[in-house]
C-alpha atoms as a PDB file:
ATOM      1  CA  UNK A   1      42.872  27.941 -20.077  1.00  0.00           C
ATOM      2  CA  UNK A   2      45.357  26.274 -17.528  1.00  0.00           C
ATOM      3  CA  UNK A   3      49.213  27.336 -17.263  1.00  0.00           C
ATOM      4  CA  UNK A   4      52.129  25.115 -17.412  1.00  0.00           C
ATOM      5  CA  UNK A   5      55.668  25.706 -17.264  1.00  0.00           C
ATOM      6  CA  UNK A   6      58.245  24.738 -20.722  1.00  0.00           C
ATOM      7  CA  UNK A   7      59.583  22.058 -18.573  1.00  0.00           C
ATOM      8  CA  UNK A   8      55.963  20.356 -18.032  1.00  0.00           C
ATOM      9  CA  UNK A   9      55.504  20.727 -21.586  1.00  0.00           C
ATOM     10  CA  UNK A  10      58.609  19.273 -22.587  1.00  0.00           C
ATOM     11  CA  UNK A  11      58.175  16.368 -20.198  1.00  0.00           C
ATOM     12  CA  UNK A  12      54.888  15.441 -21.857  1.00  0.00           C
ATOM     13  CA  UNK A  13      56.967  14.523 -24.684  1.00  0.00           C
ATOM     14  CA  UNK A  14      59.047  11.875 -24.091  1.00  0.00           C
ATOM     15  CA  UNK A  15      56.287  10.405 -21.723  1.00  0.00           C
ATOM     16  CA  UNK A  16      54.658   9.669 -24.792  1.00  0.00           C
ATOM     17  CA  UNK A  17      57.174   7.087 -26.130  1.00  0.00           C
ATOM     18  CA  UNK A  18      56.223   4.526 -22.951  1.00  0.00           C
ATOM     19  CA  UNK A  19      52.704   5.615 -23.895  1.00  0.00           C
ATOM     20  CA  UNK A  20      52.619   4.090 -27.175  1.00  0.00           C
ATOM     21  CA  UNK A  21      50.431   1.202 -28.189  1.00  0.00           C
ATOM     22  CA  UNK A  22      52.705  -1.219 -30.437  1.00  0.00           C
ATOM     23  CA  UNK A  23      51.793  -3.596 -32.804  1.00  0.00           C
ATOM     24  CA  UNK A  24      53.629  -6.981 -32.622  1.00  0.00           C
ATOM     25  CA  UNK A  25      57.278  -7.207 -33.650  1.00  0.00           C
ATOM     26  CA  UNK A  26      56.243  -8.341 -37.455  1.00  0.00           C
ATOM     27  CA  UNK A  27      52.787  -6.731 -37.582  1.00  0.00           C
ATOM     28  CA  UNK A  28      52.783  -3.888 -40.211  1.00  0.00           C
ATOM     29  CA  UNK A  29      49.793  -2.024 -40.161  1.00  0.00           C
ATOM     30  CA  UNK A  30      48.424  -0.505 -43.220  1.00  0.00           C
ATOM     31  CA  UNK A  31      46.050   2.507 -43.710  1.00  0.00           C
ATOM     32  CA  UNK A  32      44.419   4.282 -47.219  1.00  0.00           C
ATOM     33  CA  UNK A  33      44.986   7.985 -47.752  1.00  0.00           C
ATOM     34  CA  UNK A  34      44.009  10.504 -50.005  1.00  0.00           C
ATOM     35  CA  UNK A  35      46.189  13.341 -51.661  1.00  0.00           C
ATOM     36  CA  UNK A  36      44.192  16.228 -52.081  1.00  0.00           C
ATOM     37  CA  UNK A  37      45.226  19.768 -52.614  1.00  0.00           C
ATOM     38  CA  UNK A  38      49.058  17.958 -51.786  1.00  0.00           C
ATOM     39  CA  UNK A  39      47.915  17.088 -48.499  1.00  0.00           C
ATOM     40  CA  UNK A  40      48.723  13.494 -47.138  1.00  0.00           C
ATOM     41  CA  UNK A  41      45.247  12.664 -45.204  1.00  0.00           C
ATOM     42  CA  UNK A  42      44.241   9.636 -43.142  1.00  0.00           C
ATOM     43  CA  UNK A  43      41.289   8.336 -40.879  1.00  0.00           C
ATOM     44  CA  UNK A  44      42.520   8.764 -37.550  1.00  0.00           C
ATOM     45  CA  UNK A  45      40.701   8.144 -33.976  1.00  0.00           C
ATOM     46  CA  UNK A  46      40.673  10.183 -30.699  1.00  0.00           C
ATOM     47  CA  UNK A  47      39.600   9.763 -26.994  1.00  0.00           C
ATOM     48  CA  UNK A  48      39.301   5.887 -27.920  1.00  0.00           C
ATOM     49  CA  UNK A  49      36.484   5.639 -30.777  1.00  0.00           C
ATOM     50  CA  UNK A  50      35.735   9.093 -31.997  1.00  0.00           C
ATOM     51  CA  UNK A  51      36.658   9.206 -36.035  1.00  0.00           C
ATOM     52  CA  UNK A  52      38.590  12.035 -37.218  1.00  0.00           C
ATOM     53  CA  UNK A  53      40.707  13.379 -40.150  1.00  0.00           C
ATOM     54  CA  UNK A  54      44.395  14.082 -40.168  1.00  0.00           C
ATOM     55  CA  UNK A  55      47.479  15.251 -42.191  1.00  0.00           C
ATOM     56  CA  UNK A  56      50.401  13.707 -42.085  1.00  0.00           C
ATOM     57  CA  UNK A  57      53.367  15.844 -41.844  1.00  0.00           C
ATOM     58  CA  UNK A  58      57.169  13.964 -41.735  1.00  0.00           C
ATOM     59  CA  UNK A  59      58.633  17.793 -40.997  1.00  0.00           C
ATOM     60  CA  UNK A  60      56.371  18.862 -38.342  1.00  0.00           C
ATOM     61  CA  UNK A  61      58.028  18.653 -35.511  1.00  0.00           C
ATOM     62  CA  UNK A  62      55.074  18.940 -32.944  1.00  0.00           C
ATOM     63  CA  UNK A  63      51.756  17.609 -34.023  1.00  0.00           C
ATOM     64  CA  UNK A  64      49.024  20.648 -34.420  1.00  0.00           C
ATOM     65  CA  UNK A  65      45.206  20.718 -33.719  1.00  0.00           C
ATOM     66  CA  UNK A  66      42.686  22.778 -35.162  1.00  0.00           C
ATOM     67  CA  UNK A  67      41.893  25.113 -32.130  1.00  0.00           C
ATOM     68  CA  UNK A  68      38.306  25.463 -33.363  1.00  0.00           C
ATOM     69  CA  UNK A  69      37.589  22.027 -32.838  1.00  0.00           C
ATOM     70  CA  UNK A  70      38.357  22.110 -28.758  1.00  0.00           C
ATOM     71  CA  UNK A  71      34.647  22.547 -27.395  1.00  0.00           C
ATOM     72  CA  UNK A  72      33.446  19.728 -30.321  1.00  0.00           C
ATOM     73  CA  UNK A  73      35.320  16.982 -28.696  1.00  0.00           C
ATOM     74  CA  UNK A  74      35.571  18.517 -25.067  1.00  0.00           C
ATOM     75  CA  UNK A  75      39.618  19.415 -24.713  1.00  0.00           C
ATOM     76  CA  UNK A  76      41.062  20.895 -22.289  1.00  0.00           C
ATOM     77  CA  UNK A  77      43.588  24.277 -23.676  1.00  0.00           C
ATOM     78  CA  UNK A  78      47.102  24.825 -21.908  1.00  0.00           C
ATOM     79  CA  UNK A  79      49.857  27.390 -22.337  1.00  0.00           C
ATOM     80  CA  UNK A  80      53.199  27.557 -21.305  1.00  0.00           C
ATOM     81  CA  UNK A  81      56.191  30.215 -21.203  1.00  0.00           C
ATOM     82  CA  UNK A  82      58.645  30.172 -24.348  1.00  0.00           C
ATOM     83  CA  UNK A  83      62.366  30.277 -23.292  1.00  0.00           C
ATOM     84  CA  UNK A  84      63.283  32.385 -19.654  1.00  0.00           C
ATOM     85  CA  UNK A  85      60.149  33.823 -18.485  1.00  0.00           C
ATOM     86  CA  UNK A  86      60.798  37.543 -17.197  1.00  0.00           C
ATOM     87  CA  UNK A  87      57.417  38.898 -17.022  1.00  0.00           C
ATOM     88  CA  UNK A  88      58.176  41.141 -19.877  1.00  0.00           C
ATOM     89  CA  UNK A  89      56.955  40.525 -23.693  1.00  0.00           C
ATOM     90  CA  UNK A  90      57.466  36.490 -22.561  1.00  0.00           C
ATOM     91  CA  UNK A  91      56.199  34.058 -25.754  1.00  0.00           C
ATOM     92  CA  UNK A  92      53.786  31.557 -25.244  1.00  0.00           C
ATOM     93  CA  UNK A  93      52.424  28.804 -26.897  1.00  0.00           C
ATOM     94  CA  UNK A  94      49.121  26.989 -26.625  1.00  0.00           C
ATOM     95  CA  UNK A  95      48.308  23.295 -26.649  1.00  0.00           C
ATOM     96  CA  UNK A  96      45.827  20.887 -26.396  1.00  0.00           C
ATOM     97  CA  UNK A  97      46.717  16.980 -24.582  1.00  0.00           C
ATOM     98  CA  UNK A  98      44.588  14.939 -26.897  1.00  0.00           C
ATOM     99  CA  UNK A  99      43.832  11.207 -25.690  1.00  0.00           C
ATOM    100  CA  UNK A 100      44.099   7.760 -27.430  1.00  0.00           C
ATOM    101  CA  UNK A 101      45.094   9.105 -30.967  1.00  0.00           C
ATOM    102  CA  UNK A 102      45.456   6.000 -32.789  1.00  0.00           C
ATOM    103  CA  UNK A 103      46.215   5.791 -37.199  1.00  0.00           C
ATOM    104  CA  UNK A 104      45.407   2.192 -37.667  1.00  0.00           C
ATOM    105  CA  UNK A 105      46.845   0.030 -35.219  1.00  0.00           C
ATOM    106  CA  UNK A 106      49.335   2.543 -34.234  1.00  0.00           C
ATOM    107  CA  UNK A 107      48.297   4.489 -31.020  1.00  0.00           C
ATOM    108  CA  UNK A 108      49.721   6.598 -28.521  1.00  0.00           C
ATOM    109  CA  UNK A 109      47.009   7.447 -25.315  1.00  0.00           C
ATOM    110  CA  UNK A 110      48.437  10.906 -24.979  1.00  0.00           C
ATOM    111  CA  UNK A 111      49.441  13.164 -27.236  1.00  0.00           C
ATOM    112  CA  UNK A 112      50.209  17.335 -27.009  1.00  0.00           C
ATOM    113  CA  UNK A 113      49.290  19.515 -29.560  1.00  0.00           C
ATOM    114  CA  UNK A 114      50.133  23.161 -30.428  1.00  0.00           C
ATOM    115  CA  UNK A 115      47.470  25.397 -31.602  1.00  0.00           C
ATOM    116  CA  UNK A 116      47.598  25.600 -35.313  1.00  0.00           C
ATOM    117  CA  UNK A 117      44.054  27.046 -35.977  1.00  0.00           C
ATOM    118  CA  UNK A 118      44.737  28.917 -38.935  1.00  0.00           C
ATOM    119  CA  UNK A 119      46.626  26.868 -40.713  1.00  0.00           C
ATOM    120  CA  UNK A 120      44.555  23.952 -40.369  1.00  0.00           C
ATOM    121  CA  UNK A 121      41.256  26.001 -40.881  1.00  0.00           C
ATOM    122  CA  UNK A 122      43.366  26.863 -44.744  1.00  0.00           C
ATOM    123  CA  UNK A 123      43.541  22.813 -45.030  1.00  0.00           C
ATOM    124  CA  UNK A 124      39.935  22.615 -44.247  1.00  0.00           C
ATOM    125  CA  UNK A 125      39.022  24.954 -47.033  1.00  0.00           C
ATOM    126  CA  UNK A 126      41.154  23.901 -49.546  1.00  0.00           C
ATOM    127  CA  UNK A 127      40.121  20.485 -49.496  1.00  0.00           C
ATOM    128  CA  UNK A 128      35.950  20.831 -48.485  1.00  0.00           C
ATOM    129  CA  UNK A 129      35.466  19.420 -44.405  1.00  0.00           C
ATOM    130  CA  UNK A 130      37.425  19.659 -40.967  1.00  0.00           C
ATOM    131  CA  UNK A 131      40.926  18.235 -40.788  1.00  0.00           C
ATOM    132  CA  UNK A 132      41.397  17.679 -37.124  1.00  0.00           C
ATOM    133  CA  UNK A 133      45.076  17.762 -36.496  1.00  0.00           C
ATOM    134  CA  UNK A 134      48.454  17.683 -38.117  1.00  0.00           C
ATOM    135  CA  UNK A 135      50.373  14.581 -36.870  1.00  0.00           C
ATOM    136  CA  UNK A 136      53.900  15.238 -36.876  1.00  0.00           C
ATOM    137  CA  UNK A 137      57.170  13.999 -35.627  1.00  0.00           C
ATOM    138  CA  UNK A 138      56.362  13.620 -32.176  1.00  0.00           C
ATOM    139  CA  UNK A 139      53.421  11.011 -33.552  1.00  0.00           C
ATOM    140  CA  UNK A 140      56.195   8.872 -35.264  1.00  0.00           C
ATOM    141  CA  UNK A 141      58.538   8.977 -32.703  1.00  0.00           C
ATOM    142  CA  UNK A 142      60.572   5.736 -32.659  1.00  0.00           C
ATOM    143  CA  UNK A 143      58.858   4.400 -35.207  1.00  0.00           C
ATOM    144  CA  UNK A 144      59.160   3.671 -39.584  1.00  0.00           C
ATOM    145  CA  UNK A 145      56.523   4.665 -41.574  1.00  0.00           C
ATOM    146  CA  UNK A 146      56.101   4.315 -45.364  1.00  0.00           C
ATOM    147  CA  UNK A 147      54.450   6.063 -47.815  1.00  0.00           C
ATOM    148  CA  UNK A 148      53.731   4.016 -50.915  1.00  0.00           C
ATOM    149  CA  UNK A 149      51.923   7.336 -53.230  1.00  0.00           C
ATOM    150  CA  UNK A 150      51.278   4.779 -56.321  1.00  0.00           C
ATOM    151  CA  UNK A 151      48.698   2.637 -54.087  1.00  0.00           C
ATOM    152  CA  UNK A 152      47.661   5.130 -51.659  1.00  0.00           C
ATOM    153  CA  UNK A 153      49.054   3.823 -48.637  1.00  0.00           C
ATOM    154  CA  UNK A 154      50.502   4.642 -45.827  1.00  0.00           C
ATOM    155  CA  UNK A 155      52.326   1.337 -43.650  1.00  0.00           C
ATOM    156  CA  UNK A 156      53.928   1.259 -40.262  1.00  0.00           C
ATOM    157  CA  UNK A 157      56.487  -0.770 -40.187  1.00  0.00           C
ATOM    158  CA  UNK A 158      58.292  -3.241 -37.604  1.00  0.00           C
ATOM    159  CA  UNK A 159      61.910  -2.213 -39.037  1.00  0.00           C
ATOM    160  CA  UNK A 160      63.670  -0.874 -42.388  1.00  0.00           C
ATOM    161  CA  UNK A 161      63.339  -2.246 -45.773  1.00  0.00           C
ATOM    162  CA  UNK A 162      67.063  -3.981 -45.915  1.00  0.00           C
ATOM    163  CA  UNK A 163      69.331  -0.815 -45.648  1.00  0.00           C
ATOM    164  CA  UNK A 164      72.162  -2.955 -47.369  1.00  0.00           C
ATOM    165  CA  UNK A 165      70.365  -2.417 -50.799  1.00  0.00           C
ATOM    166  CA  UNK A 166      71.769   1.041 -50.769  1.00  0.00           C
ATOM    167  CA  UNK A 167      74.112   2.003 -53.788  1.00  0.00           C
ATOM    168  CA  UNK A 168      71.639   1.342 -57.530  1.00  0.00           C
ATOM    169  CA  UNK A 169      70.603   4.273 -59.257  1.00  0.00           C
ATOM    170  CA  UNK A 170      66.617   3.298 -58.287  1.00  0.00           C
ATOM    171  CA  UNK A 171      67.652   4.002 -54.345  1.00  0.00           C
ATOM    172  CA  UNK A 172      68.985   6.550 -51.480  1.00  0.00           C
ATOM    173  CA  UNK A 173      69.535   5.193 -48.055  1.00  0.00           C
ATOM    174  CA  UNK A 174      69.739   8.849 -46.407  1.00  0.00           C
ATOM    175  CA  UNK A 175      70.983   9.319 -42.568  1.00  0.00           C
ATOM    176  CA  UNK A 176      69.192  11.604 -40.555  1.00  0.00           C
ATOM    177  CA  UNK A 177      71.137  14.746 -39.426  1.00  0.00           C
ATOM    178  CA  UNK A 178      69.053  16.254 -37.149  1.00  0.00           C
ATOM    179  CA  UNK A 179      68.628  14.683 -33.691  1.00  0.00           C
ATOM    180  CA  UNK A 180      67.509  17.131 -30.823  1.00  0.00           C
ATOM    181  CA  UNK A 181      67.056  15.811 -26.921  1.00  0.00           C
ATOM    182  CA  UNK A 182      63.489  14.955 -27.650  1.00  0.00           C
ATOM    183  CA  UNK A 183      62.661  14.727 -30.782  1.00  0.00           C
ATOM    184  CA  UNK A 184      64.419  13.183 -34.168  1.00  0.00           C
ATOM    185  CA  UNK A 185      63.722  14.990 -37.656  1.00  0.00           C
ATOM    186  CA  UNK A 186      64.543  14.013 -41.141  1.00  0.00           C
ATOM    187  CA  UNK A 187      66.704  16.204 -41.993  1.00  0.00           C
ATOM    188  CA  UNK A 188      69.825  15.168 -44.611  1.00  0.00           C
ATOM    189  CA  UNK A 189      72.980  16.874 -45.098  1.00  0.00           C
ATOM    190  CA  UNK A 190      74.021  14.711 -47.615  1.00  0.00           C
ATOM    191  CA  UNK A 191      71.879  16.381 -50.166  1.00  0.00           C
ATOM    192  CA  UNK A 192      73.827  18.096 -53.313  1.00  0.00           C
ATOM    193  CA  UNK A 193      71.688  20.949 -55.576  1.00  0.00           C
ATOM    194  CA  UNK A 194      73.985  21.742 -58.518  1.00  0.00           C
ATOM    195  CA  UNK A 195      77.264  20.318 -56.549  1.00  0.00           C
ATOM    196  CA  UNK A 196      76.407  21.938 -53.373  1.00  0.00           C
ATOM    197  CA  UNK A 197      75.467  20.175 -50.188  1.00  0.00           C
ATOM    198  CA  UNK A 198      72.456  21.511 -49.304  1.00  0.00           C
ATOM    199  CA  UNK A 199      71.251  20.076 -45.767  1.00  0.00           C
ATOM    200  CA  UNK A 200      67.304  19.567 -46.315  1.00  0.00           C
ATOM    201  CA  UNK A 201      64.438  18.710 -44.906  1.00  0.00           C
ATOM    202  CA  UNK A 202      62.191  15.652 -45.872  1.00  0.00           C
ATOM    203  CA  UNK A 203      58.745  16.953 -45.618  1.00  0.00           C
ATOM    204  CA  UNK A 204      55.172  15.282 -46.598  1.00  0.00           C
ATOM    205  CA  UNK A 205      53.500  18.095 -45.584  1.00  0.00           C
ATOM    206  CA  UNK A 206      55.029  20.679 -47.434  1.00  0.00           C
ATOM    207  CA  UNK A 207      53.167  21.518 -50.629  1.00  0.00           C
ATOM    208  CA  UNK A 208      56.416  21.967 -52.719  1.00  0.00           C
ATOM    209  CA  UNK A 209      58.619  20.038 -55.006  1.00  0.00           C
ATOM    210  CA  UNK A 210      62.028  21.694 -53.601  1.00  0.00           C
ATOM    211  CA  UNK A 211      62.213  24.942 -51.658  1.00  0.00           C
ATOM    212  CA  UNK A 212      65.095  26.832 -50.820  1.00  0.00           C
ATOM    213  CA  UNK A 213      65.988  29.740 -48.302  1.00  0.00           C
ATOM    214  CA  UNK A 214      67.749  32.433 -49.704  1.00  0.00           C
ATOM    215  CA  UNK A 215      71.051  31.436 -48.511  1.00  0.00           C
ATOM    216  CA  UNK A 216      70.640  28.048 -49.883  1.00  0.00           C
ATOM    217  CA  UNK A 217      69.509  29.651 -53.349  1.00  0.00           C
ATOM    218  CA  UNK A 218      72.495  31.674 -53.467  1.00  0.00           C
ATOM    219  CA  UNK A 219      74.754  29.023 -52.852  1.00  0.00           C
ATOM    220  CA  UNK A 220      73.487  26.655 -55.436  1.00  0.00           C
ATOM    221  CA  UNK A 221      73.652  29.655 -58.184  1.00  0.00           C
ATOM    222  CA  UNK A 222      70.022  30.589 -58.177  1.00  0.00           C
ATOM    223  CA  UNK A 223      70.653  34.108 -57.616  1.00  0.00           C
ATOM    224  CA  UNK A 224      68.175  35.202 -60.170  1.00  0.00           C
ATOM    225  CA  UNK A 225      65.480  33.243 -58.136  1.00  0.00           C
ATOM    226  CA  UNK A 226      66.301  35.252 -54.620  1.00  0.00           C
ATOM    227  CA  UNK A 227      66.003  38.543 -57.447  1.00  0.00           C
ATOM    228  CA  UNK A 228      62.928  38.535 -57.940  1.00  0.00           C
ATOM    229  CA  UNK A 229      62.056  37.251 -54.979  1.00  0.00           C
ATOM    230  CA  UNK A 230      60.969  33.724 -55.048  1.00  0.00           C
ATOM    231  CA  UNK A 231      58.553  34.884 -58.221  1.00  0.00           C
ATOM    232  CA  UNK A 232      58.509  32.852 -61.339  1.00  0.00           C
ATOM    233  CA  UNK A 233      59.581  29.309 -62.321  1.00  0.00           C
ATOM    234  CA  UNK A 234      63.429  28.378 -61.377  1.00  0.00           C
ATOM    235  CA  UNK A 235      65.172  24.867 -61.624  1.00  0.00           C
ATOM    236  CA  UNK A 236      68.042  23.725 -59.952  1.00  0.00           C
ATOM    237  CA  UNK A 237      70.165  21.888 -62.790  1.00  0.00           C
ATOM    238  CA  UNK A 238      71.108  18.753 -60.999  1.00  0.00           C
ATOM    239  CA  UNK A 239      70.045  17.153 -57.642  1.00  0.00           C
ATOM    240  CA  UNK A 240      71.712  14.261 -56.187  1.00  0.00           C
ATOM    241  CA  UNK A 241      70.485  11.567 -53.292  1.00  0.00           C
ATOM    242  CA  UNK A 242      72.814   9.076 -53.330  1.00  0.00           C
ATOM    243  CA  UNK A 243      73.327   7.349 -56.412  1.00  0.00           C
ATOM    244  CA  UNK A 244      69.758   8.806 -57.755  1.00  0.00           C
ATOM    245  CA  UNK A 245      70.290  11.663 -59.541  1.00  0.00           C
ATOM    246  CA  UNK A 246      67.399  14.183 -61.134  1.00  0.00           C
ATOM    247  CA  UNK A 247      67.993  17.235 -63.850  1.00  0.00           C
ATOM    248  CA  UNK A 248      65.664  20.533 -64.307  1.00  0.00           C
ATOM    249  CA  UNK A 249      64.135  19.880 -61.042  1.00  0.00           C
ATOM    250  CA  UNK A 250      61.457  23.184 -60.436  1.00  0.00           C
ATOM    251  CA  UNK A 251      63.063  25.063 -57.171  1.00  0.00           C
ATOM    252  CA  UNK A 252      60.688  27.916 -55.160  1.00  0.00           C
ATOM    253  CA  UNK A 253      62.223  30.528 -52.315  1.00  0.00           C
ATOM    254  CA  UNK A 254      60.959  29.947 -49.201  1.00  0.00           C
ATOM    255  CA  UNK A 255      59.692  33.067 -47.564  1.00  0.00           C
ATOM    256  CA  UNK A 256      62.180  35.057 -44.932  1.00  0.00           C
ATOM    257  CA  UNK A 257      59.307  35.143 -42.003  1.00  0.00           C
ATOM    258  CA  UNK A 258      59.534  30.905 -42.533  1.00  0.00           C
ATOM    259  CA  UNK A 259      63.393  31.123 -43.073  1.00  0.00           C
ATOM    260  CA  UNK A 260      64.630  27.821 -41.642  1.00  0.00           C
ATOM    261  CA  UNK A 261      68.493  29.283 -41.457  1.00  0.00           C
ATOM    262  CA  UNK A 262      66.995  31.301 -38.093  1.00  0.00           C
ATOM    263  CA  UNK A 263      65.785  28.185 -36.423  1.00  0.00           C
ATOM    264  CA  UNK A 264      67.667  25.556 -34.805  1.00  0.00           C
ATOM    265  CA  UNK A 265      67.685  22.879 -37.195  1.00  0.00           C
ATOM    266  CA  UNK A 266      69.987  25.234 -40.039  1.00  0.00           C
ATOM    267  CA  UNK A 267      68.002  23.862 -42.654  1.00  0.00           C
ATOM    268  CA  UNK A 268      68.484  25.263 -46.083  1.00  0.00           C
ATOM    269  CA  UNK A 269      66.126  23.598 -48.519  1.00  0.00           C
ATOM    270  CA  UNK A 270      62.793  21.887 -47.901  1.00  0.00           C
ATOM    271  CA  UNK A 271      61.739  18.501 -50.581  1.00  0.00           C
ATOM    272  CA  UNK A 272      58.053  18.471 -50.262  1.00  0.00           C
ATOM    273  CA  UNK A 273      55.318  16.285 -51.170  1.00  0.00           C
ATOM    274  CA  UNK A 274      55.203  16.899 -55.027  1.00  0.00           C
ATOM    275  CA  UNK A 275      59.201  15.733 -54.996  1.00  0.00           C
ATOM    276  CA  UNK A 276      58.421  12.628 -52.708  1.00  0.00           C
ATOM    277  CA  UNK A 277      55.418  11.513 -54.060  1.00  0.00           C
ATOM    278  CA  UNK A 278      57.882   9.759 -57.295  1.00  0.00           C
ATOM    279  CA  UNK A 279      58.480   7.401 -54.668  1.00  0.00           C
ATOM    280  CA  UNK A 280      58.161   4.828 -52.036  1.00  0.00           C
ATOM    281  CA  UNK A 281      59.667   7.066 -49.072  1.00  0.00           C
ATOM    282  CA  UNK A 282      60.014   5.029 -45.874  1.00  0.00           C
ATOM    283  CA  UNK A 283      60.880   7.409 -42.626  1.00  0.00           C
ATOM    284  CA  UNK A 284      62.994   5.768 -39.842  1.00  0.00           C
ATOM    285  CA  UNK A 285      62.590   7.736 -36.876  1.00  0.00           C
ATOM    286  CA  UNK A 286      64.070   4.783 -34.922  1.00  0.00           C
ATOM    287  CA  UNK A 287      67.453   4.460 -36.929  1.00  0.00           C
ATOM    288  CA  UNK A 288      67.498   7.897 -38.385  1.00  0.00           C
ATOM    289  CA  UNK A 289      67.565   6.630 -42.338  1.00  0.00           C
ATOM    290  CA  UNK A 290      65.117   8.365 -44.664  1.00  0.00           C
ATOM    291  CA  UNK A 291      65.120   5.512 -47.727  1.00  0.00           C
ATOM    292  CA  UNK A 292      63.837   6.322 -51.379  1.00  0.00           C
ATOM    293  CA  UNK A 293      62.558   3.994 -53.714  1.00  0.00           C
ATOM    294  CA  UNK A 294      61.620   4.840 -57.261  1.00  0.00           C
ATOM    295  CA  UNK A 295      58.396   3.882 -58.234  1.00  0.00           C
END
């Protein structure tokens, strides 16, 4: 296992946006995917030809690999230092630099990936065969993708649907909120759970209809959700995206050792895959706009 410092590992990064593969200006590439289990997964390639399976994960910020999978396709494992390295209890993370990943026409010819062995090992098993990898925000870097869930398809996109449609009960046209030195995430303050503006997270990956932290569930006036713990059914009276508003939507606690109020992004409520899949969610990471479409 080779060393690195955080800055090398940062660096590899935003080397990957010259890295990328584009289709032509109006090309929009289209792929299949299954939902199974809640997960979002497409045939992917690696290292040029060799087919794999992915998830696809909107509020995973770096893409993960399944860390059993490294002698199988012949990758090389890093780590690096987390934060000031002292010598003394210092974090680390692993990663793997996986070449020529490419979902449909879209490819990048490097991309890092954290260890996620575990967790993709649990995707594995709940849906029957290897998953290879998470792809997540550092895959769609600069780019829109849209998830169409009535026809099962996944499209890359050279731009937006037209923004200017925003304002009709059917559609949101959501700016993102989140924008860190390296990467973007779609992340919405302009969210409102029973009046309250919630900031959230736009997540394909996460196996939820809405989740809140604590906090968040406080300030909304689930209190008898953070009670018991996150236990039992709770749902938040009203939630509003725009001009699209929903009633009795079912509302879960997210667990303190997740808590997203102790990481950087301050986000206090998550709107998984279950919420999303109603409609045609398109992801800017180019222009920052997360749009919604009812189906």
């Amino acid at each position: 296992m080779r060393m690195l410092t955080l800055s090398a590992f940062m660096l590899l990064i935003p080397l990957c946006g010259p890295c990328v593969a584009k289709p032509a200006d109006n090309a929009i590439s289209e792929v299949p995917f299954t939902l199974e289990k809640g997960h979002i997964i497409v045939p992917a390639k690696i290292q040029g030809n060799k087919p794999v399976e992915v998830v696809l994960s909107t509020g995973t910020e770096h893409s993960l690999i399944n860390a059993m999978l490294l002698e199988k396709y012949k990758l090389q494992a890093y780590y690096t230092g987390v934060g000031i390295i002292t010598g003394h209890n210092d974090r680390t993370v692993t990663f793997a630099s996986v070449p020529d990943v490419s979902v449909g026409a879209v490819k990048v010819s490097s991309l890092s990936m954290l260890f996620g062995a575990q967790a993709l090992a649990n995707v594995g098993e709940r849906v029957g065969r290897e998953i290879f990898a998470v792809l997540g925000a550092d895959f769609f870097k600069g780019r829109v993708v849209q998830f169409d869930f009535r026809k099962k398809v996944v499209r890359f996109l050279p731009q937006s649907p037209d923004a200017s449609k925003d304002g009709n009960a059917g559609r949101a046209v959501m700016p993102f909120r989140y924008s860190a030195e390296v990467l973007t995430m779609p992340v919405v303050e302009d969210v409102t759970f029973n009046g309250k503006k919630v900031k959230t997270l736009f997540d394909t990956g996460a196996l939820t209809v809405v989740s809140l932290t604590p906090s968040a569930a406080k300030q909304v006036g689930l209190e008898a959700l953070v009670r018991k713990g996150g236990q039992g059914a709770a749902n938040v009276g009203t939630l509003r995206l725009g001009e699209m508003e929903f009633n009795d939507v079912p509302a879960a606690l997210l667990p303190k050792s997740s808590n997203p109020d102790q990481d950087s992004h301050g986000v206090g409520a998550v709107a998984g895959v279950v919420f999303l899949q109603n409609f045609v969610a398109t992801f800017d990471f180019h222009d920052k706009l997360v749009i919604l479409e009812r189906q």
